[in-house]
C-alpha atoms as a PDB file:
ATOM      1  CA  UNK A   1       0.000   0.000   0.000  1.00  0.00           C
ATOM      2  CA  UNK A   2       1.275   3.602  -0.360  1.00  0.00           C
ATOM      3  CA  UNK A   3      -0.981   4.747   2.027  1.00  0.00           C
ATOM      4  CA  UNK A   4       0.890   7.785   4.240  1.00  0.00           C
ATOM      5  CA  UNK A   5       3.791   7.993   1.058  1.00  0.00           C
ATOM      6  CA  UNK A   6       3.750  11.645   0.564  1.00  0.00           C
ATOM      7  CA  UNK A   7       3.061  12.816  -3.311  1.00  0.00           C
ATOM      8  CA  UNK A   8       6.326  14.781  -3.477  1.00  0.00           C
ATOM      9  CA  UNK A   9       8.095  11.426  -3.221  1.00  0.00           C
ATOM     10  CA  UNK A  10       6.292   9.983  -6.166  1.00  0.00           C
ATOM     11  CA  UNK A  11       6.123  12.663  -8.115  1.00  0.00           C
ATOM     12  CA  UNK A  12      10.587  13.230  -7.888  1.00  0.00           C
ATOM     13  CA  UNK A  13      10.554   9.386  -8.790  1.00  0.00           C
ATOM     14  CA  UNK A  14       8.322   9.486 -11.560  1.00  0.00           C
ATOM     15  CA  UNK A  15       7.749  12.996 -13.019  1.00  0.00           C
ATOM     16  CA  UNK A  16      11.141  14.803 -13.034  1.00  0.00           C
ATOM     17  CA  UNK A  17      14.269  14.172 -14.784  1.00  0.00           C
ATOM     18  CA  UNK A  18      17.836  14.933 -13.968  1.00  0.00           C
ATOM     19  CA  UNK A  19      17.764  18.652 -13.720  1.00  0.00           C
ATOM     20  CA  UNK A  20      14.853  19.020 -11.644  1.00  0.00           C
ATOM     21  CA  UNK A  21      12.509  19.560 -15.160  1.00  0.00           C
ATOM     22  CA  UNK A  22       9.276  18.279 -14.886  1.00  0.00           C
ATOM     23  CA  UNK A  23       8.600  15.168 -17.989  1.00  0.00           C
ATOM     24  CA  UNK A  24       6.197  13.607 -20.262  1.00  0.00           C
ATOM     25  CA  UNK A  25       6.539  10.502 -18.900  1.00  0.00           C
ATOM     26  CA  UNK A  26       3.737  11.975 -15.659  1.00  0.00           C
ATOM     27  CA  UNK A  27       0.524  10.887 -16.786  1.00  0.00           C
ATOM     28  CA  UNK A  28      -2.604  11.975 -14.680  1.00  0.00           C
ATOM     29  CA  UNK A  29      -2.487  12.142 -10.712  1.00  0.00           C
ATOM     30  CA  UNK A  30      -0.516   9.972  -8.725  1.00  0.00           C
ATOM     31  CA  UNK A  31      -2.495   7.527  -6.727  1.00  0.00           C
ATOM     32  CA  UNK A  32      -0.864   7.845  -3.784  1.00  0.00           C
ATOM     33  CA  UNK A  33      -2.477  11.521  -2.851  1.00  0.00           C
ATOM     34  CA  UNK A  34      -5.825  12.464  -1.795  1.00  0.00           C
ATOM     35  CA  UNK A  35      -7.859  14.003  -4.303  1.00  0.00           C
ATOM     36  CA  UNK A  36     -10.198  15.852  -2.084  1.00  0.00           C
ATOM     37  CA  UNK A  37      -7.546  17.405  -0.413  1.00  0.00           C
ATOM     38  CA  UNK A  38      -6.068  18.405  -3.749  1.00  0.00           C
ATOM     39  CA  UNK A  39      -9.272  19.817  -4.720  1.00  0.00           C
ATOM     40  CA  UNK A  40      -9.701  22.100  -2.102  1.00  0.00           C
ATOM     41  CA  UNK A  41      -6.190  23.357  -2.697  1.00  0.00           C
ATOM     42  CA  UNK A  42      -6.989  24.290  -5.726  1.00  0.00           C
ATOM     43  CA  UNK A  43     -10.205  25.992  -4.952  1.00  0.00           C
ATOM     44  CA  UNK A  44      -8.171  28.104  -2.406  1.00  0.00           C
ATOM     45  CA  UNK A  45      -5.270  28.999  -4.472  1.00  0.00           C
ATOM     46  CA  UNK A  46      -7.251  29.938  -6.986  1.00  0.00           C
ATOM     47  CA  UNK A  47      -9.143  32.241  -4.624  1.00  0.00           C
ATOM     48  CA  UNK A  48      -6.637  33.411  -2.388  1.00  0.00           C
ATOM     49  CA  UNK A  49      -3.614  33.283  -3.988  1.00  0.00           C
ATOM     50  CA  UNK A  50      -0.909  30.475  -1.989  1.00  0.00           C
ATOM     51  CA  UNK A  51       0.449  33.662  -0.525  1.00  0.00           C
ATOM     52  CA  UNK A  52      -2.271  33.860   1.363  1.00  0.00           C
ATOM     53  CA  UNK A  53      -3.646  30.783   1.683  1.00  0.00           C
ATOM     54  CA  UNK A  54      -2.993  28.501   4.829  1.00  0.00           C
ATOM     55  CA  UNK A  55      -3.568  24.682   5.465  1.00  0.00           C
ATOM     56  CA  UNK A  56      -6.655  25.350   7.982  1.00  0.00           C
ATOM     57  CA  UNK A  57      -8.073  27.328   4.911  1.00  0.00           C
ATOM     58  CA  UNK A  58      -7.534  23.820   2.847  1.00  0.00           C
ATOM     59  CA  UNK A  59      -9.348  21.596   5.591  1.00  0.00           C
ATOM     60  CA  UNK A  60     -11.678  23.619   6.376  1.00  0.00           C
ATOM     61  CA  UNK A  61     -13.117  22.674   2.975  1.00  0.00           C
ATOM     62  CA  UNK A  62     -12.864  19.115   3.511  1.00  0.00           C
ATOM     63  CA  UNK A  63     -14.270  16.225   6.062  1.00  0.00           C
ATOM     64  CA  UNK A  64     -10.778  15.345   6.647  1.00  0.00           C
ATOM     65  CA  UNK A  65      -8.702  16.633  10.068  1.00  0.00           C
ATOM     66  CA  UNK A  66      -4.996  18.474  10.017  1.00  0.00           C
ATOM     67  CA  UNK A  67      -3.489  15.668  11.088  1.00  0.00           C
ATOM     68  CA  UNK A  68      -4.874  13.470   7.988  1.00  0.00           C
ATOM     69  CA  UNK A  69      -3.589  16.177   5.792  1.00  0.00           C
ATOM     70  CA  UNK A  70      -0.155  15.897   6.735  1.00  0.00           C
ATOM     71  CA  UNK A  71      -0.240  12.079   5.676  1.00  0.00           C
ATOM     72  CA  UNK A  72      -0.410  13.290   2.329  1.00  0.00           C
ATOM     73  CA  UNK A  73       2.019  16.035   2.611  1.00  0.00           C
ATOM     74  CA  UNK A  74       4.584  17.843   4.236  1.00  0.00           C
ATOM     75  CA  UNK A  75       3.397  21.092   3.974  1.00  0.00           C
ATOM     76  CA  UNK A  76       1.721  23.891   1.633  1.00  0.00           C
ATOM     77  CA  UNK A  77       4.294  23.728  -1.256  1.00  0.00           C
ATOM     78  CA  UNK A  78       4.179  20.281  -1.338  1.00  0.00           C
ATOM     79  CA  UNK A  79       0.406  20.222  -2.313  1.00  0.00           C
ATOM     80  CA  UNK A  80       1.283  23.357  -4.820  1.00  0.00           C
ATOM     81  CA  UNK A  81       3.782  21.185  -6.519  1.00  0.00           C
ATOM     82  CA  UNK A  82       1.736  18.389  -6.822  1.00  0.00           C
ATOM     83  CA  UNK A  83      -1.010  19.998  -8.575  1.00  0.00           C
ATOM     84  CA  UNK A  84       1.410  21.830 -11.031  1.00  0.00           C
ATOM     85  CA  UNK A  85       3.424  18.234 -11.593  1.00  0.00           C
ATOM     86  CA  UNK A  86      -0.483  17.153 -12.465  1.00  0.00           C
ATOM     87  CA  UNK A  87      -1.263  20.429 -14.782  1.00  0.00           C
ATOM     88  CA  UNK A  88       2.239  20.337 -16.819  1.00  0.00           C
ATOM     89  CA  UNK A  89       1.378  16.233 -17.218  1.00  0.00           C
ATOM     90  CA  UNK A  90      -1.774  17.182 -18.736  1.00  0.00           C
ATOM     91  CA  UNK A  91      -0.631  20.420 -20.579  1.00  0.00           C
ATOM     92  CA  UNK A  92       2.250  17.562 -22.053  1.00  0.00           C
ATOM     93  CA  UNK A  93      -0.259  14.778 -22.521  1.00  0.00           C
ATOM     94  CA  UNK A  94      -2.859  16.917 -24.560  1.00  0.00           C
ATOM     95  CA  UNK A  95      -0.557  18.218 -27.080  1.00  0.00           C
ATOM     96  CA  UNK A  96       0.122  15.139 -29.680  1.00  0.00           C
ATOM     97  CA  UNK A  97       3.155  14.488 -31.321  1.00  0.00           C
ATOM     98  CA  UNK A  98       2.649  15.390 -35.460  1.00  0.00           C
ATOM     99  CA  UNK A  99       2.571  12.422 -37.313  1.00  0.00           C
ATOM    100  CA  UNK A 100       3.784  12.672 -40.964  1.00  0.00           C
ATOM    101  CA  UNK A 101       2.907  10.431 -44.192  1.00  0.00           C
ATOM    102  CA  UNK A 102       0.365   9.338 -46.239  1.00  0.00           C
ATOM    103  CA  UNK A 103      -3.114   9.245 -44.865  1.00  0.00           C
ATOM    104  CA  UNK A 104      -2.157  11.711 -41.756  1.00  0.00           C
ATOM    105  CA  UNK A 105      -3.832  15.549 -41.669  1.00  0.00           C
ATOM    106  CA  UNK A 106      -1.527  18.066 -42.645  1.00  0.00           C
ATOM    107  CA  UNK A 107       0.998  19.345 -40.032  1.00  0.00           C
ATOM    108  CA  UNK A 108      -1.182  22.878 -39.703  1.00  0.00           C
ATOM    109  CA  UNK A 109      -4.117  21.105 -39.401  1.00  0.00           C
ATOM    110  CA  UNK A 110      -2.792  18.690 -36.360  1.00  0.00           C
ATOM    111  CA  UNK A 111      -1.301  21.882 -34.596  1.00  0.00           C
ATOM    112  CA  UNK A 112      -4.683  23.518 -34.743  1.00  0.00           C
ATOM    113  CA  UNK A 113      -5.675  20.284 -32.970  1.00  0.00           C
ATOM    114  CA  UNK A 114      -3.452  20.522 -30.426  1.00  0.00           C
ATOM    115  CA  UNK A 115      -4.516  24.444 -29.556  1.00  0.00           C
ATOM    116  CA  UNK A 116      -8.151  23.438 -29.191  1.00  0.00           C
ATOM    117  CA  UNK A 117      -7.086  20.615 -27.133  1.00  0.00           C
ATOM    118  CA  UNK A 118      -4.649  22.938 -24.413  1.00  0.00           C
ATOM    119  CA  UNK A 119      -7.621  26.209 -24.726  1.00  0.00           C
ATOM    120  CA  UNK A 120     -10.962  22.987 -23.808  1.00  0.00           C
ATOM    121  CA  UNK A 121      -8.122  21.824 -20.852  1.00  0.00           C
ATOM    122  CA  UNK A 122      -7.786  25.505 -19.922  1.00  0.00           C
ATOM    123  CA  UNK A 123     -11.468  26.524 -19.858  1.00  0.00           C
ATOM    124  CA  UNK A 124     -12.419  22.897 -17.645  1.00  0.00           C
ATOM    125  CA  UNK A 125      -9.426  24.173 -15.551  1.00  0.00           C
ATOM    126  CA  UNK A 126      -9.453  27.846 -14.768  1.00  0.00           C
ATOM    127  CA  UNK A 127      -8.325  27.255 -11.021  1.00  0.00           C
ATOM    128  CA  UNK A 128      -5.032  25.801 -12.134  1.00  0.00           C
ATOM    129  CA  UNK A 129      -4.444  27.972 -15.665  1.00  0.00           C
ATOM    130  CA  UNK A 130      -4.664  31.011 -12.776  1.00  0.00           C
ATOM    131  CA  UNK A 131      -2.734  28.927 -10.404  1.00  0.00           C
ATOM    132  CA  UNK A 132       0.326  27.560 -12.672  1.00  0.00           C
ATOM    133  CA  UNK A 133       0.703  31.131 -14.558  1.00  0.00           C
ATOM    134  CA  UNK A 134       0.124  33.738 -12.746  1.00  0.00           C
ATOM    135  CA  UNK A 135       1.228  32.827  -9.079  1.00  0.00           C
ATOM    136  CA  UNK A 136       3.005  36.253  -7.576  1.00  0.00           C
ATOM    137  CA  UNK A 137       6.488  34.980  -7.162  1.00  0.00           C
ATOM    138  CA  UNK A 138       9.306  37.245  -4.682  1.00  0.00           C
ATOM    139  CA  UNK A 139       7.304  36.552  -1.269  1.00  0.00           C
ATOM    140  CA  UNK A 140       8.930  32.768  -0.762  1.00  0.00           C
ATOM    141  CA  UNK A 141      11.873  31.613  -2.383  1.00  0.00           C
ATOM    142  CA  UNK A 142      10.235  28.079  -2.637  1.00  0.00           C
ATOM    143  CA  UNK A 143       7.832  28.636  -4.477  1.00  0.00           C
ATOM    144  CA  UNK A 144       9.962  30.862  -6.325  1.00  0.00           C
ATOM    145  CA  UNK A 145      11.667  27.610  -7.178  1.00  0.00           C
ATOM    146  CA  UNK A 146       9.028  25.442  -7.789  1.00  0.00           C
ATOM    147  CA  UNK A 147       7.562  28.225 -10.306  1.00  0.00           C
ATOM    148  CA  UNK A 148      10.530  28.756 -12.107  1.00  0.00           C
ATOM    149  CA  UNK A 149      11.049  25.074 -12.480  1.00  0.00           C
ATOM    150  CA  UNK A 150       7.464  24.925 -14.046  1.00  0.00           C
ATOM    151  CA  UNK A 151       8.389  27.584 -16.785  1.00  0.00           C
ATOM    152  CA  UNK A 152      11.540  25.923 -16.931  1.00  0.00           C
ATOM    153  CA  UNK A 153      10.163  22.806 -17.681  1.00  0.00           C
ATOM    154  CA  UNK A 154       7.683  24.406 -20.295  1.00  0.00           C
ATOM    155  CA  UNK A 155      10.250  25.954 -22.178  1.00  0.00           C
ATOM    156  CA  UNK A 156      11.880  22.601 -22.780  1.00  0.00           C
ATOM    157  CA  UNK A 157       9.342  20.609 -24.319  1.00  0.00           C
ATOM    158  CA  UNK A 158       8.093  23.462 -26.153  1.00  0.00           C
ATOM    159  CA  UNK A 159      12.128  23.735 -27.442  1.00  0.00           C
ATOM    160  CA  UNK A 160      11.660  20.198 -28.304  1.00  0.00           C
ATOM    161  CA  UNK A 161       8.568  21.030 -29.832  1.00  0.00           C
ATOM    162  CA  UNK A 162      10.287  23.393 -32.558  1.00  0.00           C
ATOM    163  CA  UNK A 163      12.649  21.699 -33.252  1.00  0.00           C
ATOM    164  CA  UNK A 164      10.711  18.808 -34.401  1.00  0.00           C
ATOM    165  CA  UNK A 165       8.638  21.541 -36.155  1.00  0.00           C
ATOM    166  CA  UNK A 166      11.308  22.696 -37.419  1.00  0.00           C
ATOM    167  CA  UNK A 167      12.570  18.888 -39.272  1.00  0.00           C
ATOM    168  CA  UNK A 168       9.521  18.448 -40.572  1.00  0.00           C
ATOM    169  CA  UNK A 169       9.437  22.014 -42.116  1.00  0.00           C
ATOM    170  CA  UNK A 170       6.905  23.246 -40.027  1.00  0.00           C
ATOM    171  CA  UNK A 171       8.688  25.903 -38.056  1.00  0.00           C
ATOM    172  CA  UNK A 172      10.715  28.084 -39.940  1.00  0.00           C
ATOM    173  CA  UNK A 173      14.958  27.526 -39.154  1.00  0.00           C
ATOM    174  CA  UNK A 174      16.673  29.638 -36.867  1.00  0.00           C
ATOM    175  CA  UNK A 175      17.407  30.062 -33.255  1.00  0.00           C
ATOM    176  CA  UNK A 176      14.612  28.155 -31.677  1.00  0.00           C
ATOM    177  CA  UNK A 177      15.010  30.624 -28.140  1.00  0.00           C
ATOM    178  CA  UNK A 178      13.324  33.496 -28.891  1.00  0.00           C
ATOM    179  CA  UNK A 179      10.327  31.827 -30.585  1.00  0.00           C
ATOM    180  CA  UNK A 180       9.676  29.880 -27.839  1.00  0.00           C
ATOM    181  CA  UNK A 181       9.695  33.137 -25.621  1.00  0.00           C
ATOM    182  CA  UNK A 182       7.206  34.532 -27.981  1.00  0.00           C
ATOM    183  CA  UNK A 183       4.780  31.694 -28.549  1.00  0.00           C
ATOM    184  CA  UNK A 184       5.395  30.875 -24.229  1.00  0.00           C
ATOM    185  CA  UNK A 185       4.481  34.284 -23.879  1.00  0.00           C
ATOM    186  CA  UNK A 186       1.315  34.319 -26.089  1.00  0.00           C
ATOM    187  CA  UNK A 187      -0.532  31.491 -24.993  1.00  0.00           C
ATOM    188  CA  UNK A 188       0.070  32.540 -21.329  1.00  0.00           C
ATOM    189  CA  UNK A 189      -1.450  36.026 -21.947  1.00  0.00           C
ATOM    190  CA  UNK A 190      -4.172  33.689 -23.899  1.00  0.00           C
ATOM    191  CA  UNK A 191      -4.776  31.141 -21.360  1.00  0.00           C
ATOM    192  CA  UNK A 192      -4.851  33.899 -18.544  1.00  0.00           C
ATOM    193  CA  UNK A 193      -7.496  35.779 -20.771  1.00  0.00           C
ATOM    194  CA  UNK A 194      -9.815  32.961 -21.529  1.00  0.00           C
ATOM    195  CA  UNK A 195     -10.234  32.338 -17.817  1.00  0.00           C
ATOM    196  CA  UNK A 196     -10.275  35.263 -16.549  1.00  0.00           C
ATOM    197  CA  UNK A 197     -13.287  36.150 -19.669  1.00  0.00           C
ATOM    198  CA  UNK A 198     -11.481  38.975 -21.385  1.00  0.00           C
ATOM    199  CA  UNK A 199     -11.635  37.135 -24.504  1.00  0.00           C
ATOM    200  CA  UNK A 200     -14.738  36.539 -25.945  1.00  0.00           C
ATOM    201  CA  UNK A 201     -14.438  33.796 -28.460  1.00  0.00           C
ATOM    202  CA  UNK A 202     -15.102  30.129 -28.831  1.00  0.00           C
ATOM    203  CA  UNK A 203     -12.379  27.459 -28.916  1.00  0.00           C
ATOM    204  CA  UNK A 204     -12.407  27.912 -32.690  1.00  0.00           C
ATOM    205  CA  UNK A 205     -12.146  31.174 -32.514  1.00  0.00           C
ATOM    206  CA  UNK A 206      -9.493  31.381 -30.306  1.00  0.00           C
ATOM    207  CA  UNK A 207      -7.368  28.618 -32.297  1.00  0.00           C
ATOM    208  CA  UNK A 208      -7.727  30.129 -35.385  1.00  0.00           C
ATOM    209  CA  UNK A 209      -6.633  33.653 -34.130  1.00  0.00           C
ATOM    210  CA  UNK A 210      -3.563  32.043 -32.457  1.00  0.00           C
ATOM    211  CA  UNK A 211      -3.006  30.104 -35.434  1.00  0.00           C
ATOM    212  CA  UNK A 212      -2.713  33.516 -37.958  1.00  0.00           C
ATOM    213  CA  UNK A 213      -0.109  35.106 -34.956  1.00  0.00           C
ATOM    214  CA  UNK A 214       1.837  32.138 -35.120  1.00  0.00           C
ATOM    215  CA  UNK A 215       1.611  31.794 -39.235  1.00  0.00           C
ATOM    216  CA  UNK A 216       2.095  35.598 -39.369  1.00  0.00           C
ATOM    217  CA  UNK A 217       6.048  35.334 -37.361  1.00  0.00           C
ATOM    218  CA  UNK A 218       6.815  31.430 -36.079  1.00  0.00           C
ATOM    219  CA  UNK A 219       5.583  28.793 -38.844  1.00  0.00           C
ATOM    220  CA  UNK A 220       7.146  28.366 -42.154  1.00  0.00           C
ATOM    221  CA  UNK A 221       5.615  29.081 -45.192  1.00  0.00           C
END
C-alpha cells in the first residue's frame, strides 16, 4: 500500500528528470495523494492566492482533520507542486506528437488540434491555468523555485517542440530561443485571458486567431 507515502516522493521518482525539469513521462495524478484534499487546494489557491492561503483554509473545505492532511504532505508547497506536476502532465499529454505520411492531416491542421485541445483543458481548468501562470512569485523563495522550475520545464518541451517543427518544415529555421519566448508568452497572456473572460471567443475562434499570430512570425511558409 502507499498509504501515508507523501506525493512529493512519487512525483521526484516518476515525473522529473535529472535537472529538476518536470517530464512527459507523468501521466494523470498519482495515486498515492488524496484528491479531495487536492481539490480544495486548488479551490483556495485559486481564490486566495498560496500567498495567502494557509492549510486550515484547505481543511476547512474538507471532512478530513490536520493531522490526515499531513499524511499526504509535508506542507503547503508540497500540495502546490503536486497539482502543477499534475497540470504540466496534462498540458504535455494533450498536445500530440505530429505524425507525418500518407493518410495523416496536414501538419497545420494537427497543430490547430493541439490548440483546441490545451484552450478545452484551460477553460475545464481555470483554477489551475490562474494557479500555474500567474502565481506572484518574490514573497517565498520556494515557491519561487518550484515556479521557475514549471516555466523551466515548459520551455523545454516546447524547445523540443520546434525543433521537431522545425525537421519536418513546419517551423521556420533559426534560433529556436526566442520563438519559444514569444509563442510561451502568447498562450500565457491567452490562457490567462480565456479564464479570466477577457476574450470573448469560442475554442475555434481562439485557435484560429492564435493560429494567424503564429503563421504571421513562427511557422514556415
Amino acid at each position: 500500500s502507499c498509504v501515508g507515502k507523501r506525493s512529493s516522493e512519487v512525483c521526484d521518482d516518476e515525473g522529473r528528470d535529472a535537472a529538476g525539469n518536470y517530464t512527459r513521462k507523468l501521466v494523470g495524478r498519482v495515486s498515492c495523494v488524496s484528491e479531495t484534499v487536492l481539490a480544495a487546494a486548488q479551490q483556495a489557491f485559486a481564490e486566495k492566492g498560496y500567498v495567502a492561503t494557509t492549510i486550515d483554509d484547505i481543511v476547512q473545505r474538507v471532512p478530513v482533520a490536520r493531522g490526515t492532511f499531513y499524511l499526504y504532505f509535508e506542507d503547503r508547497l508540497d500540495v502546490f507542486r503536486a497539482l502543477v506536476n499534475d497540470f504540466f502532465a496534462r498540458v504535455a499529454t494533450s498536445i500530440q506528437p505530429i505524425m507525418l505520411g500518407s493518410g495523416a492531416p496536414p501538419p497545420r491542421q494537427q497543430l490547430r488540434e493541439n490548440l483546441v485541445r490545451v484552450l478545452d483543458l484551460a477553460r475545464t481548468e481555470p483554477g489551475m491555468v490562474k494557479i500555474a501562470l500567474s502565481t506572484a512569485t518574490g514573497v517565498d523563495g520556494a515557491l519561487d523555485a518550484e515556479v521557475r522550475i514549471f516555466f523551466r520545464s515548459l520551455h523545454t518541451f516546447m524547445d523540443e517542440t520546434f525543433e521537431t517543427g522545425q525537421s519536418i518544415g513546419l517551423v521556420r529555421p533559426g534560433d529556436r530561443s526566442a520563438m519559444v519566448a514569444i509563442a510561451l508568452g502568447s498562450m500565457q497572456a491567452l490562457l490567462l485571458g480565456v479564464v479570466r473572460g477577457e476574450l470573448d471567443l469560442d475554442r475555434h475562434g481562439l485557435a484560429d486567431g492564435l493560429m494567424s499570430f503564429l503563421e504571421s512570425g513562427l511557422l514556415d511558409r
